[in-house]
N, C-alpha and C. Protein backbone atom coordinates (compact mmCIF):
# COMPACT_ATOMS: atom_id res chain seq x y z
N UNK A 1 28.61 2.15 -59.62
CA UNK A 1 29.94 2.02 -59.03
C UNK A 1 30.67 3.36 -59.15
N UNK A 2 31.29 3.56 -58.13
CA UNK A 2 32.17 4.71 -58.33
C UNK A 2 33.43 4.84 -58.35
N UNK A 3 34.01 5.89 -58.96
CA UNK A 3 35.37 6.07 -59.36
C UNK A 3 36.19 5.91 -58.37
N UNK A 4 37.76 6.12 -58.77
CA UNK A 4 38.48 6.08 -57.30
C UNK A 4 38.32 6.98 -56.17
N UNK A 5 38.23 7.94 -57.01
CA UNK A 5 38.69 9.88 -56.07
C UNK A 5 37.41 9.44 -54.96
N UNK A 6 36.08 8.68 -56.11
CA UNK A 6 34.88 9.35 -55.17
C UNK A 6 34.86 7.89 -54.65
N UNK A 7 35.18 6.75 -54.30
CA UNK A 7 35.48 5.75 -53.70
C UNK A 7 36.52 5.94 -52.26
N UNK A 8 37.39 6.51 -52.75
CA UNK A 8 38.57 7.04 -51.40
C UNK A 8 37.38 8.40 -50.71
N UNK A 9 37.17 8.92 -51.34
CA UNK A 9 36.43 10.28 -50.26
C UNK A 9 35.07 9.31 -49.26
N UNK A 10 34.35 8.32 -50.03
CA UNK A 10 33.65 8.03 -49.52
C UNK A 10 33.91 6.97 -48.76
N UNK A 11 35.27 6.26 -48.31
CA UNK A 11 35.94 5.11 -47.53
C UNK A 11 36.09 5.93 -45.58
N UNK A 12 36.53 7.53 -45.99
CA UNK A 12 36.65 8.26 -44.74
C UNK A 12 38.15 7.91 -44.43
N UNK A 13 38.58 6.88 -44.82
CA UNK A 13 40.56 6.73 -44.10
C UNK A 13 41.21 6.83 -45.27
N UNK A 14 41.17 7.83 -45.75
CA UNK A 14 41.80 8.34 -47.21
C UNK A 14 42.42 10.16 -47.51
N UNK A 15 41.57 10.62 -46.08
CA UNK A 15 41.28 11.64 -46.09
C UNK A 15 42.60 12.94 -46.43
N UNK A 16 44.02 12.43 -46.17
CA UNK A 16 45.06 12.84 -46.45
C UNK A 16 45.82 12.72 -47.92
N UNK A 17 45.45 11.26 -48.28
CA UNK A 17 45.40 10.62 -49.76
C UNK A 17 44.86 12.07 -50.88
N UNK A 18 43.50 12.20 -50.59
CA UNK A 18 42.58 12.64 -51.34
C UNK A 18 42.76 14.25 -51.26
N UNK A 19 43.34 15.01 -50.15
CA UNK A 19 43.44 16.15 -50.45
C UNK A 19 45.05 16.21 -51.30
N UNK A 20 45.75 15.32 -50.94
CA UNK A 20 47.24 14.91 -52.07
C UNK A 20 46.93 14.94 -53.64
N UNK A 21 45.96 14.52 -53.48
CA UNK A 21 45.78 14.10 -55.09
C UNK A 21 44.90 15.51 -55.66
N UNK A 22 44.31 16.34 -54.65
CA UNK A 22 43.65 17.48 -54.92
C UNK A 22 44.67 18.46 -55.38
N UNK A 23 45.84 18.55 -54.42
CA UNK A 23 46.34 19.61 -54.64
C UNK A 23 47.36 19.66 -55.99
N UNK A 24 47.54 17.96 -56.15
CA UNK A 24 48.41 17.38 -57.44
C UNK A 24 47.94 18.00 -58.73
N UNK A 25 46.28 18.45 -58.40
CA UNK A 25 45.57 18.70 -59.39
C UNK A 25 45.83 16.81 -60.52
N UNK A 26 45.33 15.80 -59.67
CA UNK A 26 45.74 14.79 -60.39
C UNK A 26 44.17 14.42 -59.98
N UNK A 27 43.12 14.75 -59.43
CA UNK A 27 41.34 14.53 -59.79
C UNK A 27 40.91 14.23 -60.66
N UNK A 28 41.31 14.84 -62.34
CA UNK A 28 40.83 14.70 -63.44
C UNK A 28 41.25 13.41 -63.64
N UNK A 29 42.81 12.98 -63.71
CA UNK A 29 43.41 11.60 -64.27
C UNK A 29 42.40 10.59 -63.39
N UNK A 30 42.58 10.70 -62.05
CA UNK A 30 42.01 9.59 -61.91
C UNK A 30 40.27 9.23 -61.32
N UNK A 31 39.91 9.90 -62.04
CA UNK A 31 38.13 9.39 -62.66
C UNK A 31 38.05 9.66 -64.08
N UNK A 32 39.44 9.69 -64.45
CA UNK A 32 38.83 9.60 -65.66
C UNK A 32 38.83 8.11 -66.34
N UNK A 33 38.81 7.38 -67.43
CA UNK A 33 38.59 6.08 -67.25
C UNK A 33 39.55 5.03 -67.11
N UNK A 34 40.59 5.59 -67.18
CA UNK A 34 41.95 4.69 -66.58
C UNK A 34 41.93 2.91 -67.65
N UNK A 35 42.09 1.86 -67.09
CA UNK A 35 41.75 1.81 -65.63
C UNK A 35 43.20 2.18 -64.59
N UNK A 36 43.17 1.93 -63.48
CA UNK A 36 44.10 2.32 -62.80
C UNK A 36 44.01 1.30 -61.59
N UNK A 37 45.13 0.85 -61.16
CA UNK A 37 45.72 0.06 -59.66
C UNK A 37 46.15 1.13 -58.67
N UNK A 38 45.56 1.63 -57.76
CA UNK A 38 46.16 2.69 -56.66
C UNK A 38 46.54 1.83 -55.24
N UNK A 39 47.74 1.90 -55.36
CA UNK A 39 48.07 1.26 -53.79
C UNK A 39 47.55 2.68 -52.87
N UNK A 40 46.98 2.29 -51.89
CA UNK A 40 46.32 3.58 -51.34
C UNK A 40 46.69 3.04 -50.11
N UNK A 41 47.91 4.73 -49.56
CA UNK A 41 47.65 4.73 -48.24
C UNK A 41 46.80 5.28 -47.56
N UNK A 42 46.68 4.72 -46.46
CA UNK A 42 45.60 5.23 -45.27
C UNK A 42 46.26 6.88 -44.39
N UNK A 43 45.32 7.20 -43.99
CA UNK A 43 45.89 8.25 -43.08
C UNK A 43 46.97 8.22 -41.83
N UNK A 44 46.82 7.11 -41.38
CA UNK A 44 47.21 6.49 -40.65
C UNK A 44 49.04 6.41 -41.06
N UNK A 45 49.22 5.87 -42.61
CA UNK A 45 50.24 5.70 -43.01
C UNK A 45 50.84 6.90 -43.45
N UNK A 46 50.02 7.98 -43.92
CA UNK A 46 50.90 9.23 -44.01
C UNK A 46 51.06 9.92 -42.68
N UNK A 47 50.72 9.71 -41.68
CA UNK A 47 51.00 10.26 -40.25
C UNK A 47 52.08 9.63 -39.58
N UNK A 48 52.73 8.24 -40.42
CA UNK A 48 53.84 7.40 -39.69
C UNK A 48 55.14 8.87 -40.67
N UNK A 49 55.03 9.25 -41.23
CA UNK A 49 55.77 10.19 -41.87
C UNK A 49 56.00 11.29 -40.60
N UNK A 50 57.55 11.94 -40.82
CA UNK A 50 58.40 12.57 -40.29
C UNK A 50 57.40 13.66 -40.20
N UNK A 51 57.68 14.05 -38.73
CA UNK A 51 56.62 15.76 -38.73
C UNK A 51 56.95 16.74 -39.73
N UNK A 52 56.29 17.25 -40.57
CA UNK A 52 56.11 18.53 -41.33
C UNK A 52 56.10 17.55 -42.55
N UNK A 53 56.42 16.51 -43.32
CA UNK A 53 56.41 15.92 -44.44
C UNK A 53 55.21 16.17 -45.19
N UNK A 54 54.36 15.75 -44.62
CA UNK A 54 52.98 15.92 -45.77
C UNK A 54 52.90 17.66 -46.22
N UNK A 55 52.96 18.30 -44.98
CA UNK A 55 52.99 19.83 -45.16
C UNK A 55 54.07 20.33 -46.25
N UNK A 56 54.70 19.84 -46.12
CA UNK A 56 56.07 20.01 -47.41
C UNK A 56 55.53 19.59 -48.81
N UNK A 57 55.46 18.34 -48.61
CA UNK A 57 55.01 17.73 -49.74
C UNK A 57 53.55 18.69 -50.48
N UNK A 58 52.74 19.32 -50.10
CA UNK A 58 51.81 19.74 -50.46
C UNK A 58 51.64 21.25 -50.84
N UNK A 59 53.19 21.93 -50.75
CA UNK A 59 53.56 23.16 -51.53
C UNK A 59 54.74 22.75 -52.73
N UNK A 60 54.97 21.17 -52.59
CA UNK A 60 55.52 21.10 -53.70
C UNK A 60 54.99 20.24 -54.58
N UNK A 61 54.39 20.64 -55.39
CA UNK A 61 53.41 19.99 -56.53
C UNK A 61 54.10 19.28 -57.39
N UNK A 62 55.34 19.06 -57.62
CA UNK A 62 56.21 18.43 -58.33
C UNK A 62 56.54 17.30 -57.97
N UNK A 63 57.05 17.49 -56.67
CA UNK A 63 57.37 16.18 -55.66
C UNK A 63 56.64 15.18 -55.40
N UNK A 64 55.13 16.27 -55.00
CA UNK A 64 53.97 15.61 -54.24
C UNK A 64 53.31 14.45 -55.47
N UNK A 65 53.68 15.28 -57.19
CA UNK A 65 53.02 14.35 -57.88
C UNK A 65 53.40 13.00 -58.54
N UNK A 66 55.36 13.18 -58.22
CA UNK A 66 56.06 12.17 -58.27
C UNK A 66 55.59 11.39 -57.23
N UNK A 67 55.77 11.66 -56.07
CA UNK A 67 55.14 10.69 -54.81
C UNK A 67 53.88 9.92 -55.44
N UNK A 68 52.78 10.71 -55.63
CA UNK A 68 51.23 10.02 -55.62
C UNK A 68 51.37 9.72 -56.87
N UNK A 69 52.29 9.71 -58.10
CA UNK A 69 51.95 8.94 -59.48
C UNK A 69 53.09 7.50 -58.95
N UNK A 70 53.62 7.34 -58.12
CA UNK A 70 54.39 6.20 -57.37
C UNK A 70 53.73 4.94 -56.90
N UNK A 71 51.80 5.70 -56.86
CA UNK A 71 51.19 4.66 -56.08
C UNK A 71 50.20 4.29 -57.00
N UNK A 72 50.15 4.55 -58.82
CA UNK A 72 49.70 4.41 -59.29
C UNK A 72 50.08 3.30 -60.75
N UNK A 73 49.65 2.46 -61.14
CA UNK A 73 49.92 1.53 -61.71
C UNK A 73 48.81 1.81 -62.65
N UNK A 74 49.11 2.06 -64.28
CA UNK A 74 48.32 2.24 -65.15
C UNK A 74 47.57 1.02 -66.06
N UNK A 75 47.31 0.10 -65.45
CA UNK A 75 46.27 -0.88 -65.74
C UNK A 75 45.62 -1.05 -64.31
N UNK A 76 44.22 -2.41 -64.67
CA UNK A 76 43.70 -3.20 -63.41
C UNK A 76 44.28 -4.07 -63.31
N UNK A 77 45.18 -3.96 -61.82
CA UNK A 77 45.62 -5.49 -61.41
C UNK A 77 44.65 -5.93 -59.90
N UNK A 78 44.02 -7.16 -59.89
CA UNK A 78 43.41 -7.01 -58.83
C UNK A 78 44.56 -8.06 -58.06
N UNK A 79 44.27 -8.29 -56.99
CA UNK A 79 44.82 -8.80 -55.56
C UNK A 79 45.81 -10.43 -56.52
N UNK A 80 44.45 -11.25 -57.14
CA UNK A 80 45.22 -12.73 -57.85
C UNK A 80 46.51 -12.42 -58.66
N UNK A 81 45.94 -11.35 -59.47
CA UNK A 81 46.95 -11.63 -60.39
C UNK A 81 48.24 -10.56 -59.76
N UNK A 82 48.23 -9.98 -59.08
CA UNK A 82 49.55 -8.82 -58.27
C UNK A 82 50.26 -10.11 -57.49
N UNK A 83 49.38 -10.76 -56.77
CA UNK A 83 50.43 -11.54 -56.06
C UNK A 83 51.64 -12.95 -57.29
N UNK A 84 51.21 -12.64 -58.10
CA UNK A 84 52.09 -13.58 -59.13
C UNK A 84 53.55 -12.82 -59.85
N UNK A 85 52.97 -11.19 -59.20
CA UNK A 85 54.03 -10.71 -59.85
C UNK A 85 55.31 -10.28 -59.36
N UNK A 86 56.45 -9.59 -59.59
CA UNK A 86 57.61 -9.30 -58.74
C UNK A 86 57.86 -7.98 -58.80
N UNK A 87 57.20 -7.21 -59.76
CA UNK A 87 57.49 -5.76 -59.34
C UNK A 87 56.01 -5.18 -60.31
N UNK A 88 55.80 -4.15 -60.70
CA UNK A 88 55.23 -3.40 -61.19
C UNK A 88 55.42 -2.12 -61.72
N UNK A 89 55.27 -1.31 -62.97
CA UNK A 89 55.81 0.08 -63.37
C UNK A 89 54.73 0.68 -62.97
N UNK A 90 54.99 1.81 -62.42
CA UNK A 90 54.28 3.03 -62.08
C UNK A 90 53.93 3.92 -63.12
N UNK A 91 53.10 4.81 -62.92
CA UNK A 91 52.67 5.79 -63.76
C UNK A 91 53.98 6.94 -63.78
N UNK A 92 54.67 6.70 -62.73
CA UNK A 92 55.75 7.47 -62.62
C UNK A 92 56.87 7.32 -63.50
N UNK A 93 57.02 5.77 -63.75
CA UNK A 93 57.99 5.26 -64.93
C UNK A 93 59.24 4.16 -64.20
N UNK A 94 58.47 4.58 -62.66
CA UNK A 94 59.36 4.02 -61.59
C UNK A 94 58.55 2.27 -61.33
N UNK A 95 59.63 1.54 -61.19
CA UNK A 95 58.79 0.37 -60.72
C UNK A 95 58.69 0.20 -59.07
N UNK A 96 57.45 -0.56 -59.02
CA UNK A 96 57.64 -0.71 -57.11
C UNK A 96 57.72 -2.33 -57.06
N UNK A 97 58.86 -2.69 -55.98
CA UNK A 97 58.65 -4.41 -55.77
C UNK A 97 57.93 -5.07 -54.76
N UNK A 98 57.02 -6.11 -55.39
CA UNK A 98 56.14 -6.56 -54.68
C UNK A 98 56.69 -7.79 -54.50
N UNK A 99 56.60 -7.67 -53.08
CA UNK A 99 56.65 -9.36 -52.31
C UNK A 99 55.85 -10.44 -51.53
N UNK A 100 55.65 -11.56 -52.06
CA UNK A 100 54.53 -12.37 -51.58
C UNK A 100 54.69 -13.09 -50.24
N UNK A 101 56.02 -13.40 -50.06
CA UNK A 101 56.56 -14.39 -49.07
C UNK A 101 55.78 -14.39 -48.11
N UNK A 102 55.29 -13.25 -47.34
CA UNK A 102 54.72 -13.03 -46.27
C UNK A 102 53.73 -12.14 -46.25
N UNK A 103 52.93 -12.71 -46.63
CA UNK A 103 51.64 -11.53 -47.05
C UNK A 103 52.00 -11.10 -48.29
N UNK A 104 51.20 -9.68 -48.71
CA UNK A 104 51.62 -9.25 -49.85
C UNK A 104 52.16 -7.68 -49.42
N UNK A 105 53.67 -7.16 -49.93
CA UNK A 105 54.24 -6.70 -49.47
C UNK A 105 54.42 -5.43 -50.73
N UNK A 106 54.37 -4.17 -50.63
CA UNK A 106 54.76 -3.60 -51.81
C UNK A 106 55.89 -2.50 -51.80
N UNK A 107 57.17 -2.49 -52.26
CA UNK A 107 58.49 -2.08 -51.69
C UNK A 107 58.60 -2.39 -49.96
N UNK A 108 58.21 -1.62 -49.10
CA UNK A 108 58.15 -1.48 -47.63
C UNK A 108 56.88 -1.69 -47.12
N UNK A 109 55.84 -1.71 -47.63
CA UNK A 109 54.09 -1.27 -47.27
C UNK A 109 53.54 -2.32 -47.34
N UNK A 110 52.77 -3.31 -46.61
CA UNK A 110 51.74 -4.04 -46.36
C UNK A 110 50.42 -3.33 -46.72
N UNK A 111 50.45 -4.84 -47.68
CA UNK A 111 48.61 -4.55 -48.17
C UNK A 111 48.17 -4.84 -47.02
N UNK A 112 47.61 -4.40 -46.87
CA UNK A 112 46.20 -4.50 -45.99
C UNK A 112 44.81 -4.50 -46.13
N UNK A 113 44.59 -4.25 -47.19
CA UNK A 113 43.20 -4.72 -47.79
C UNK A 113 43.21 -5.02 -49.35
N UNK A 114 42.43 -5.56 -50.23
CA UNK A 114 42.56 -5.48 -51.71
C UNK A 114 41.54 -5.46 -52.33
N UNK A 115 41.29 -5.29 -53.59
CA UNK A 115 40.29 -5.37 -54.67
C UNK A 115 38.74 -4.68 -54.08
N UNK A 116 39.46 -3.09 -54.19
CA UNK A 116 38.22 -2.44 -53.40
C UNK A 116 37.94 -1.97 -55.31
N UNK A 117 37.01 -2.77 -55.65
CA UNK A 117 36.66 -2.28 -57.41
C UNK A 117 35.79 -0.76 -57.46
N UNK A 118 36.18 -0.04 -58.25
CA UNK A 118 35.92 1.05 -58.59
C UNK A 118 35.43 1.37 -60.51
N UNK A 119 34.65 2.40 -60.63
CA UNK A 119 34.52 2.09 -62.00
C UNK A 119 35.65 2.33 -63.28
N UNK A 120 36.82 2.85 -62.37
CA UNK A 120 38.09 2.76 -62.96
C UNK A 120 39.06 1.95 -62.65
N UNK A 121 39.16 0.84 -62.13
CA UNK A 121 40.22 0.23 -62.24
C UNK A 121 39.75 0.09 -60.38
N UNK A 122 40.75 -0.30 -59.51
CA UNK A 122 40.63 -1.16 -58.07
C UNK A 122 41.24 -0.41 -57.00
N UNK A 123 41.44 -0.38 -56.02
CA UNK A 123 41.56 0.18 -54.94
C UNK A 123 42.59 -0.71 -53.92
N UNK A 124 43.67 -0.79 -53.87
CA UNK A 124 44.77 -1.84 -52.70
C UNK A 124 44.99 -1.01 -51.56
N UNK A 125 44.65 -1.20 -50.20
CA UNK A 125 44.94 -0.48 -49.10
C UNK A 125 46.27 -0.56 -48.73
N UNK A 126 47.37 0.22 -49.19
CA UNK A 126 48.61 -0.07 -48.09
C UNK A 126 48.97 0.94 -46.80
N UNK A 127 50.02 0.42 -45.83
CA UNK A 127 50.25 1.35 -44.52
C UNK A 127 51.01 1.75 -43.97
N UNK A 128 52.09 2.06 -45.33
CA UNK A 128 52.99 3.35 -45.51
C UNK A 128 52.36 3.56 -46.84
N UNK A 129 52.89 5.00 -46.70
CA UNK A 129 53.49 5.73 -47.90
C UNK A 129 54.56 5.38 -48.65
N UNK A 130 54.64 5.46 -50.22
CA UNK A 130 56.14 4.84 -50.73
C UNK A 130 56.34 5.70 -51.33
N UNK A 131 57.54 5.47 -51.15
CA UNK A 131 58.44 6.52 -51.57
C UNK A 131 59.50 6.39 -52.60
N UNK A 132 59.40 7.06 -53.67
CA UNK A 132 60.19 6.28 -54.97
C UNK A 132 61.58 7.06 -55.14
C-alpha cells in the first residue's frame, strides 16, 4: 500500500495538490507515518479558483502551508465515522465543518469520493479548495 504523496501522484487528478504540497516542502510530513485524513482537492477544484491564485499561493510558502495544513486532519477518519461528526481540527489548529444533510459536505466542498486507504492514514476527494 502506498502513502498519500505517492497515492495522489499515482491517482493523476491531484496533480496541482501534489506540486502544493511539494513546494510546502510538506512531502516529508505526509509519508511519514501520520496517520493522516487529507480532504483532497482535485485539479479541477483548484482551477474553480480566481485566475493567478494558485500562482500566488505557490511563492508564498506560508500561506500555501496554512492553506494545505487546512486539508489535513491529524488522525484516520474514514468516510463512517466523519459522517457522525460536526466539525473536525485541522493540522492547522483551525477546525473545518462538516455537514451530512445532503451528502457529505466539508465547510463549502463536496466529498466526492472517500476512503481512498493509504499506508498513512485515507484519502477524501473534495471539489473545492478550502479555505481557512
Amino acid at each position: 500500500m502506498k502513502n498519500i504523496v505517492e497515492t495522489a501522484i499515482q491517482a493523476g487528478n491531484f496533480k496541482t495538490l501534489v506540486t502544493a504540497v511539494q513546494e510546502a516542502n510538506l512531502v516529508d510530513t505526509l509519508t511519514s507515518s501520520g496517520p493522516f485524513t487529507v480532504f483532497a482537492p482535485t485539479d479541477e477544484a483548484f482551477a474553480k479558483l480566481p485566475k493567478g491564485t494558485v500562482e500566488g499561493l505557490l511563492k508564498n510558502k506560508e500561506k500555501l502551508t496554512e492553506i494545505l495544513t487546512y486539508h489535513v486532519v491529524p488522525q484516520k477518519v474514514m468516510a463512517q465515522s466523519v459522517i457522525k461528526l460536526k466539525s473536525a481540527k485541522t493540522a492547522n489548529g483551525s477546525d473545518v465543518h462538516i455537514d451530512t444533510s445532503h451528502g457529505v459536505k466539508i465547510n463549502n466542498a463536496n466529498v466526492i469520493k472517500t476512503d481512498i486507504e493509504c499506508s498513512n492514514g485515507v484519502i477524501h476527494v473534495i471539489d473545492t479548495v478550502l479555505l481557512p
